[in-house]
Protein backbone atom coordinates (compact mmCIF):
# COMPACT_ATOMS: atom_id res chain seq x y z
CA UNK A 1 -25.88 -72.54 118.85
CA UNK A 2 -29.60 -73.38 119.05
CA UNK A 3 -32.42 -71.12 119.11
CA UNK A 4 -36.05 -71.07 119.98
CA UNK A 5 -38.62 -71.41 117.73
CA UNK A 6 -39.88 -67.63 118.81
CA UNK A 7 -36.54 -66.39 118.42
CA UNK A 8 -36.09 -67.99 114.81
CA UNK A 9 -39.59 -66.89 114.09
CA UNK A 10 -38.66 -62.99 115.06
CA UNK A 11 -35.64 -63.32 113.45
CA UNK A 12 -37.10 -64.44 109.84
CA UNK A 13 -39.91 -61.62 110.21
CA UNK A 14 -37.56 -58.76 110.84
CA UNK A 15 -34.82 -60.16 107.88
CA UNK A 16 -38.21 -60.27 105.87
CA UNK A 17 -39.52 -56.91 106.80
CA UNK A 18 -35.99 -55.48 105.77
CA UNK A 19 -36.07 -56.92 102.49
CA UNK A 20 -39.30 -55.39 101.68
CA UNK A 21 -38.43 -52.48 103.14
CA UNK A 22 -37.53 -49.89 100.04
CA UNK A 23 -35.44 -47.54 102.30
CA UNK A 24 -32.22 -47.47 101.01
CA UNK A 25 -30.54 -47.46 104.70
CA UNK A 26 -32.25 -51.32 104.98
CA UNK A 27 -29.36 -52.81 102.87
CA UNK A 28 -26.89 -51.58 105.18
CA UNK A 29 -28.77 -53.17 108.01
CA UNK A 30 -29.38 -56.25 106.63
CA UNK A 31 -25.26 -56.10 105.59
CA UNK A 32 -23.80 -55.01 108.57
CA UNK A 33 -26.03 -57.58 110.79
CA UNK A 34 -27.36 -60.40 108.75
CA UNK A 35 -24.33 -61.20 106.47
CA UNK A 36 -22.17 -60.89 109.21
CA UNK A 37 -24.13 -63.17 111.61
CA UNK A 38 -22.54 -66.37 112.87
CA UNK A 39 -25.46 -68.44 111.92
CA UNK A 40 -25.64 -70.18 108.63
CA UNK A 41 -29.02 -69.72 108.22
CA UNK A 42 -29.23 -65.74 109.05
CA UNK A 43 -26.92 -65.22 106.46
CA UNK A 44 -29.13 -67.17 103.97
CA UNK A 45 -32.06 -65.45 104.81
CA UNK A 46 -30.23 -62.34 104.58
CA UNK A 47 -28.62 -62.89 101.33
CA UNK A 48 -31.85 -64.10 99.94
CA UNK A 49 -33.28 -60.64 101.22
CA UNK A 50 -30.51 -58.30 99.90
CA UNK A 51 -31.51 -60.25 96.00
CA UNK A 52 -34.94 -59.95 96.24
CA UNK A 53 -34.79 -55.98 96.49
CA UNK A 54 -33.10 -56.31 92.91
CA UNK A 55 -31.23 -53.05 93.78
CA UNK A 56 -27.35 -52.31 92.79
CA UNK A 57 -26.82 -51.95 95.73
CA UNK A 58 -28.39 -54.91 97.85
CA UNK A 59 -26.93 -56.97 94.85
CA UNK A 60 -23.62 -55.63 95.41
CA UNK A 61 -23.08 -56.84 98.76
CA UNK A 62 -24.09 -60.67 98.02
CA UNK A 63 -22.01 -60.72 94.65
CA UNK A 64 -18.83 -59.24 95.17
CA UNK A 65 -17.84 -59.19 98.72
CA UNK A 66 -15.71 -61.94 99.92
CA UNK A 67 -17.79 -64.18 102.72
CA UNK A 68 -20.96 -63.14 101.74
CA UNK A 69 -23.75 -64.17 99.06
CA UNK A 70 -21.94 -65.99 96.43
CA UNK A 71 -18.59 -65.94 98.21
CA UNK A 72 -19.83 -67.26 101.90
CA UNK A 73 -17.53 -69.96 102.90
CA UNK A 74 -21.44 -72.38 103.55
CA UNK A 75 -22.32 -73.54 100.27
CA UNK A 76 -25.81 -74.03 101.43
CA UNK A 77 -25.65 -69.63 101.92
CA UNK A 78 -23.69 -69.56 98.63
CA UNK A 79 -26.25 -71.74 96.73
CA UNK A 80 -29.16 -70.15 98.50
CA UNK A 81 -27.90 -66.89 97.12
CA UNK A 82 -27.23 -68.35 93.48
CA UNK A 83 -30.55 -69.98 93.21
CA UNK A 84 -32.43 -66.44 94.64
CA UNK A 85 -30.30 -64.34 91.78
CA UNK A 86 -31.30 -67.41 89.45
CA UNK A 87 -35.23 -67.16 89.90
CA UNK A 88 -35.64 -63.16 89.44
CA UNK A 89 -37.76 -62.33 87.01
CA UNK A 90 -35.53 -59.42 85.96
CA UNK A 91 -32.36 -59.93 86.05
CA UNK A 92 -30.82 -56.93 84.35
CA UNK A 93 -29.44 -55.65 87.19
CA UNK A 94 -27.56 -58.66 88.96
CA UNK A 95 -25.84 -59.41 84.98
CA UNK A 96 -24.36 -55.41 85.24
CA UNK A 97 -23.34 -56.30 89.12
CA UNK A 98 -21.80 -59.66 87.51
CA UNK A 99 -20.40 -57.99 84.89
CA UNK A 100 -18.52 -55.40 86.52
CA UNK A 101 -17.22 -57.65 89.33
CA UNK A 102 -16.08 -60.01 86.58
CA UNK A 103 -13.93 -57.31 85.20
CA UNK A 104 -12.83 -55.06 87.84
CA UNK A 105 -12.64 -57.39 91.24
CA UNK A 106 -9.22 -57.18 92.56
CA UNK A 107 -10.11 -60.64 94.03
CA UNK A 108 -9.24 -63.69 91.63
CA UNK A 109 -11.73 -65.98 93.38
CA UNK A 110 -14.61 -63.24 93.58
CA UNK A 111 -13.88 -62.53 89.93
CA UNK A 112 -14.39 -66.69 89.35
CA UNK A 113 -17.50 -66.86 91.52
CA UNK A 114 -19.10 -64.06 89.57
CA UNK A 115 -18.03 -65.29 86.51
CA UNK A 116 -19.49 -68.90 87.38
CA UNK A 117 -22.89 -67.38 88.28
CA UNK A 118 -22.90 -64.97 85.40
CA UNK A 119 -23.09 -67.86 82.98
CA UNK A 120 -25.71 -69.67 84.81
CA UNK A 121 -28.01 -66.67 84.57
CA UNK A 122 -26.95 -66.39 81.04
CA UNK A 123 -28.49 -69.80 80.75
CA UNK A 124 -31.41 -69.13 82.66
């Protein structure tokens, strides 16, 4: 699927505009389009959105649902995500998201994922 450079251009500045957005409906936007997009690098944008609002729940949606964030089956969306959650200045509130998604997940592999990234913050 190719797009034009006005399209891609549109595209990024509305994703952007979401993220900085501090209406609380925003993150359901930016989840129920952007994360569910077909294209790779909507979803990245997206995901890199949804962590830059540092909110539980924008953080939520890129940690512990399956096929998005940290879970998305592109490991350039997955690392995206990682390296955005990586480079926040405070990252309080991703390590409780991590945390809890560690120990209550019903998922095995989201429970991994989160566990993974949990340590590399740790590190961070």
């Amino acid at each position: 699927m190719t797009v034009d450079k006005k399209t891609a251009k549109n595209v990024t500045n509305i994703i952007e505009g979401l993220g900085m957005n501090s209406n609380p409906e925003t993150i359901s936007i930016l989840e129920d389009v952007g994360t569910n997009s077909k294209v790779d690098a909507i979803r990245e944008m997206t995901s890199r959105a949804l962590v830059r609002k540092n909110e539980h729940d924008a953080l939520k949606v890129v940690i512990t649902n399956k096929g998005k964030g940290i879970n998305d089956m592109s490991t350039i969306v997955a690392m995206s995500t990682i390296n955005e959650l990586l480079s926040l200045s405070d990252k309080s509130e991703a390590m409780r998201v991590l945390s809890d998604t560690v120990e209550m997940h019903t998922d095995e592999e989201v429970r991994d994922n989160a566990r993974s990234v949990k340590a590399l913050m740790a590190l961070s």
